[in-house]
Protein backbone atom coordinates (compact mmCIF):
# COMPACT_ATOMS: atom_id res chain seq x y z
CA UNK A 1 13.63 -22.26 17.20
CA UNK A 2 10.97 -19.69 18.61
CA UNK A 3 11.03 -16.35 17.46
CA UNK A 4 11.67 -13.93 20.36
CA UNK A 5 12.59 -9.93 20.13
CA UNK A 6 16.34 -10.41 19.20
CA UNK A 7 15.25 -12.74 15.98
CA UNK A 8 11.74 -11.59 14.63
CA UNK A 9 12.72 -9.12 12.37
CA UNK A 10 15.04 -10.52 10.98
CA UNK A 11 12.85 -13.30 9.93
CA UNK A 12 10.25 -11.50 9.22
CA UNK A 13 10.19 -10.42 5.27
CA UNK A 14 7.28 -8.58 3.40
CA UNK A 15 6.37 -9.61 -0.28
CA UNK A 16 7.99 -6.86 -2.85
CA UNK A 17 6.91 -6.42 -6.36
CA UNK A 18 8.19 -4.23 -8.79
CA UNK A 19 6.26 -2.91 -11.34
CA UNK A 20 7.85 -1.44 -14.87
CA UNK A 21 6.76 1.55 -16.54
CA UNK A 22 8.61 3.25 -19.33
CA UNK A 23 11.48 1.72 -18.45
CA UNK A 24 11.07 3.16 -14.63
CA UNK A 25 10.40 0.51 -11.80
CA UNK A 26 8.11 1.08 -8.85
CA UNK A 27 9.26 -0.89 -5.29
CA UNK A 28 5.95 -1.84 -3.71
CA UNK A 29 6.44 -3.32 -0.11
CA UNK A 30 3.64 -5.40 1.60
CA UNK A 31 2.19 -3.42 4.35
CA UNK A 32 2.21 -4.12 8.12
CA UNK A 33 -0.51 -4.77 9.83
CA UNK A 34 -0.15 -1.64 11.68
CA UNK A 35 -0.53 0.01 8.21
CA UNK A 36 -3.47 -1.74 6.96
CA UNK A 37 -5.47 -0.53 10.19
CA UNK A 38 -4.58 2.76 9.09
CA UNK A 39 -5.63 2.12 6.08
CA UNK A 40 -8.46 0.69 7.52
CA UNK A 41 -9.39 3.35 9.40
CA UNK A 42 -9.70 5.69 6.36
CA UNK A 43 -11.77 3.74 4.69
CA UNK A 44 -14.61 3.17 7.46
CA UNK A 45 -14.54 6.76 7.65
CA UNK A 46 -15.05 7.87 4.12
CA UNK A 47 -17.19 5.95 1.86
CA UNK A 48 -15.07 6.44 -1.94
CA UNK A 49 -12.40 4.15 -2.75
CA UNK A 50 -10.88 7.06 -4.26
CA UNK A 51 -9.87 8.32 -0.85
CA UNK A 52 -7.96 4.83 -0.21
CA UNK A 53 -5.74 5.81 -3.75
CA UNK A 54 -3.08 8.12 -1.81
CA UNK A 55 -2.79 6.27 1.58
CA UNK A 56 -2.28 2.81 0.24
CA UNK A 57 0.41 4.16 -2.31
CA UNK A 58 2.30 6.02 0.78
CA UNK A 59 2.57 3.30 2.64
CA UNK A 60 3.15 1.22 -0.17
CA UNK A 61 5.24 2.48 -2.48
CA UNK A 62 9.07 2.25 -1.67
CA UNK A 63 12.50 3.47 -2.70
CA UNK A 64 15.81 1.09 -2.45
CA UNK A 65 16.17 1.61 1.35
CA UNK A 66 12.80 0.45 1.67
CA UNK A 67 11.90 4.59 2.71
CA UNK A 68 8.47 5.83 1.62
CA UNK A 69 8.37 7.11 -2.08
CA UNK A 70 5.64 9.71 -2.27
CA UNK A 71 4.25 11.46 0.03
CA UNK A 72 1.05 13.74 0.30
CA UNK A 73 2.05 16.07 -2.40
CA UNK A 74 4.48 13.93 -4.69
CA UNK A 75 1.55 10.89 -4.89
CA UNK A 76 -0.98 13.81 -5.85
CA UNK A 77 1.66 14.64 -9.15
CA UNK A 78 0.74 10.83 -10.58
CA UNK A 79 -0.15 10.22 -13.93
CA UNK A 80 -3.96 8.91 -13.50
CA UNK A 81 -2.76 5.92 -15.43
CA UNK A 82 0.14 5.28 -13.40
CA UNK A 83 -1.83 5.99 -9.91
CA UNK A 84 -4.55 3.69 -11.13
CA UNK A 85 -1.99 0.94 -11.79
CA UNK A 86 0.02 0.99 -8.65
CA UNK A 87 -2.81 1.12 -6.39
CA UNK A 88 -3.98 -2.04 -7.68
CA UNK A 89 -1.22 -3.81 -7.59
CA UNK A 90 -0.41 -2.45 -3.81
CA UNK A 91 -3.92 -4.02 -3.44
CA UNK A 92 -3.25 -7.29 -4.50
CA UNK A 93 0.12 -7.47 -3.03
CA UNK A 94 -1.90 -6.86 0.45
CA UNK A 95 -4.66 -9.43 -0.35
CA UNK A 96 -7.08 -6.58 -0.37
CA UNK A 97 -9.96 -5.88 -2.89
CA UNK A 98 -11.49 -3.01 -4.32
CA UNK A 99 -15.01 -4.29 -3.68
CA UNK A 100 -14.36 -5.66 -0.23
CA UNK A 101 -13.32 -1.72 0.88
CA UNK A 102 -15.84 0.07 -0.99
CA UNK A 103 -18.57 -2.44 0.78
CA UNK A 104 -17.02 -2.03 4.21
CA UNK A 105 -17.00 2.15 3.72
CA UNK A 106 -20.81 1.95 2.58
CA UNK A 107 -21.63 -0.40 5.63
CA UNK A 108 -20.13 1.78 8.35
């Protein structure tokens, strides 16, 4: 069977991890590709990984309805630790690397 309009999201499923700490999971939700161009985006215009950290965990970061988490000013009330963590997992869930994005920010 083809997918067509009617079907494709339904068939269509992102990869979810959950990641555990202090007894709290944290829903992370593959991104789109729409919201890796974003994220793209972002990073060819700034050249610090650090300005990836609060973007990536928006978009990535989910509750049980699959609804953002954090937004601007929740994300920026992390715990380092806990920031640190998630945003490296969000990157592996996406197939994205640390050192791939900081080299594409320093080449543009």
């Amino acid at each position: 069977m083809l997918l067509n309009k009617d079907n494709l999201k339904n068939h269509i499923t992102r990869r979810v991890k959950v990641v555990e700490f202090d007894g709290f999971e944290v829903k992370l939700k593959q991104m789109g590709i729409k919201q890796q161009l974003e994220v793209e985006a972002i990073n060819v215009k700034k050249a610090s990984i650090s300005d990836l950290v609060f973007p990536v965990l928006i978009r990535c970061c989910v509750d049980e309805n699959d609804s953002p988490l954090f937004d601007d000013e929740s994300v920026a009330e992390l715990p380092t630790e806990i920031a640190i963590k998630l945003f490296d997992e969000c990157l592996a869930l996406n197939s994205l690397a640390k050192n791939d994005l900081e080299d594409r920010a320093k080449n543009s």
